[in-house]
C-alpha atoms as a PDB file:
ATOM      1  CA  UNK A   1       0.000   0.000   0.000  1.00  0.00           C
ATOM      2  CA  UNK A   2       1.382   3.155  -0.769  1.00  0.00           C
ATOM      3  CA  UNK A   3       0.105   6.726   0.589  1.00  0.00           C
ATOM      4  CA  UNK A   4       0.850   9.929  -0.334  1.00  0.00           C
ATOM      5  CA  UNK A   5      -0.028  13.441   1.067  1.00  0.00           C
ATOM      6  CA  UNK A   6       0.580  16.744  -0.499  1.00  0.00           C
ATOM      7  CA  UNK A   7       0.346  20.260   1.242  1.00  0.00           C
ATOM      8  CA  UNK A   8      -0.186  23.564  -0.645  1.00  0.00           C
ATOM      9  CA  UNK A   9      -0.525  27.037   1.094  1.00  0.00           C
ATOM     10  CA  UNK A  10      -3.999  28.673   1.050  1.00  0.00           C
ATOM     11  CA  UNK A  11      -2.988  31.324  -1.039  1.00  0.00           C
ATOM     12  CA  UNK A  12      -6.191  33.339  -0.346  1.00  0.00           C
ATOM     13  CA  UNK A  13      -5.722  33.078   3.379  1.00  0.00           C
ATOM     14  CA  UNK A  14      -2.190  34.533   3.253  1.00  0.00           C
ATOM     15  CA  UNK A  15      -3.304  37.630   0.761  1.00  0.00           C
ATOM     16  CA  UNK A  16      -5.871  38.332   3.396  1.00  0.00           C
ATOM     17  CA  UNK A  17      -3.377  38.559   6.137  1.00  0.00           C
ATOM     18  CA  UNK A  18      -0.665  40.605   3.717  1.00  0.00           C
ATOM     19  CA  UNK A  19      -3.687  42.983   3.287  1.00  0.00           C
ATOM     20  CA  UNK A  20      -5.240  43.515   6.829  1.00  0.00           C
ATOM     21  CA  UNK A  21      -1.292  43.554   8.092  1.00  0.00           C
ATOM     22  CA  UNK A  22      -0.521  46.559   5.648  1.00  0.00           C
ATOM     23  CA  UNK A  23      -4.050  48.222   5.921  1.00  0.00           C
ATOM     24  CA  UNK A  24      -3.513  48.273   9.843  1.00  0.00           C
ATOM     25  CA  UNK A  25      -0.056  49.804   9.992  1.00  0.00           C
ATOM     26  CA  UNK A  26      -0.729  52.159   7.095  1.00  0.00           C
ATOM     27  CA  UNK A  27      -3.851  53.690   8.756  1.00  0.00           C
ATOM     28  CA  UNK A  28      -3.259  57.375   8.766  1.00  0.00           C
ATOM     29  CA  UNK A  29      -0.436  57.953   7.177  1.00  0.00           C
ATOM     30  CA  UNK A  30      -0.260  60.299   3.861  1.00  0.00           C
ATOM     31  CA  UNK A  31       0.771  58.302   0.987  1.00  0.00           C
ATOM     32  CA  UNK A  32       4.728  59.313   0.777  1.00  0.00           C
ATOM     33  CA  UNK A  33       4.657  57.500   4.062  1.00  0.00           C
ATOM     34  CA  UNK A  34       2.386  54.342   3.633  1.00  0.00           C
ATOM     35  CA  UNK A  35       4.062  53.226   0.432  1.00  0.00           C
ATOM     36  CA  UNK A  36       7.441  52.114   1.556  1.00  0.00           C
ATOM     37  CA  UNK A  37       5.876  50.834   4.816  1.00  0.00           C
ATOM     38  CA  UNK A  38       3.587  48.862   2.865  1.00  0.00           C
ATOM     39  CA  UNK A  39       6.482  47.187   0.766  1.00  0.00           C
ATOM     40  CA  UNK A  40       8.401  46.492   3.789  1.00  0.00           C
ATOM     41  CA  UNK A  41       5.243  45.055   5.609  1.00  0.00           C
ATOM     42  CA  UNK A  42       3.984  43.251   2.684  1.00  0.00           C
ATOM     43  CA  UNK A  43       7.680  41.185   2.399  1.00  0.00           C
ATOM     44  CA  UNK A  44       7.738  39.690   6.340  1.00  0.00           C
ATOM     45  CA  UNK A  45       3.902  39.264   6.857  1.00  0.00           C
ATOM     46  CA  UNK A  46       3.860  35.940   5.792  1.00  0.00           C
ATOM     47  CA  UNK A  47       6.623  33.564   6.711  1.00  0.00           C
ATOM     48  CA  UNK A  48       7.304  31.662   3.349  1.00  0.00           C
ATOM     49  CA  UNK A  49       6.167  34.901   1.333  1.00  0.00           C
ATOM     50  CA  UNK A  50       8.523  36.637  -1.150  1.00  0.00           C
ATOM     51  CA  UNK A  51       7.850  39.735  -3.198  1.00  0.00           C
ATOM     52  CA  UNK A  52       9.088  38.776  -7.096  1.00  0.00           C
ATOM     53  CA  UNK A  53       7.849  42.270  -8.542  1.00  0.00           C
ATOM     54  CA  UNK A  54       5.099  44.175  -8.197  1.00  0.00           C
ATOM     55  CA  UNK A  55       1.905  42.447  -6.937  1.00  0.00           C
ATOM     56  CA  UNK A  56       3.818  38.867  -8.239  1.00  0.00           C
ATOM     57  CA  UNK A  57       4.585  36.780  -4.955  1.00  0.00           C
ATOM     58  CA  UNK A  58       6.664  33.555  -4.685  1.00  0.00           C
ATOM     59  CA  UNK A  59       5.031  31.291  -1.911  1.00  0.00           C
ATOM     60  CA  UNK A  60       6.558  28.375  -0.746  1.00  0.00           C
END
């Protein structure tokens, strides 16, 4: 008998969190400010997470 089992992230779970995480630190703050905070945020928030380019994550 052979068994196998197979995990894959929940990719919609983990843009959820990347979004609430960078909505609530960016509350407030004029745009100059939120941007680069929202990079930085959006690049830890999820362990496994990496930023490729622009809106084009790598999840592992």
């Amino acid at each position: 008998m052979t068994l196998s089992t197979s995990r894959s992230p929940d990719k919609g779970s983990i843009k959820e969190r990347i979004k609430a995480a960078i909505a609530k630190a960016t509350a407030g703050l004029p745009q100059e400010q939120a941007a680069p905070l929202a990079f930085s945020l959006a690049s830890t928030a999820v362990p496994g997470a990496r930023l490729l380019k622009r809106r084009h994550w790598s999840i592992h």
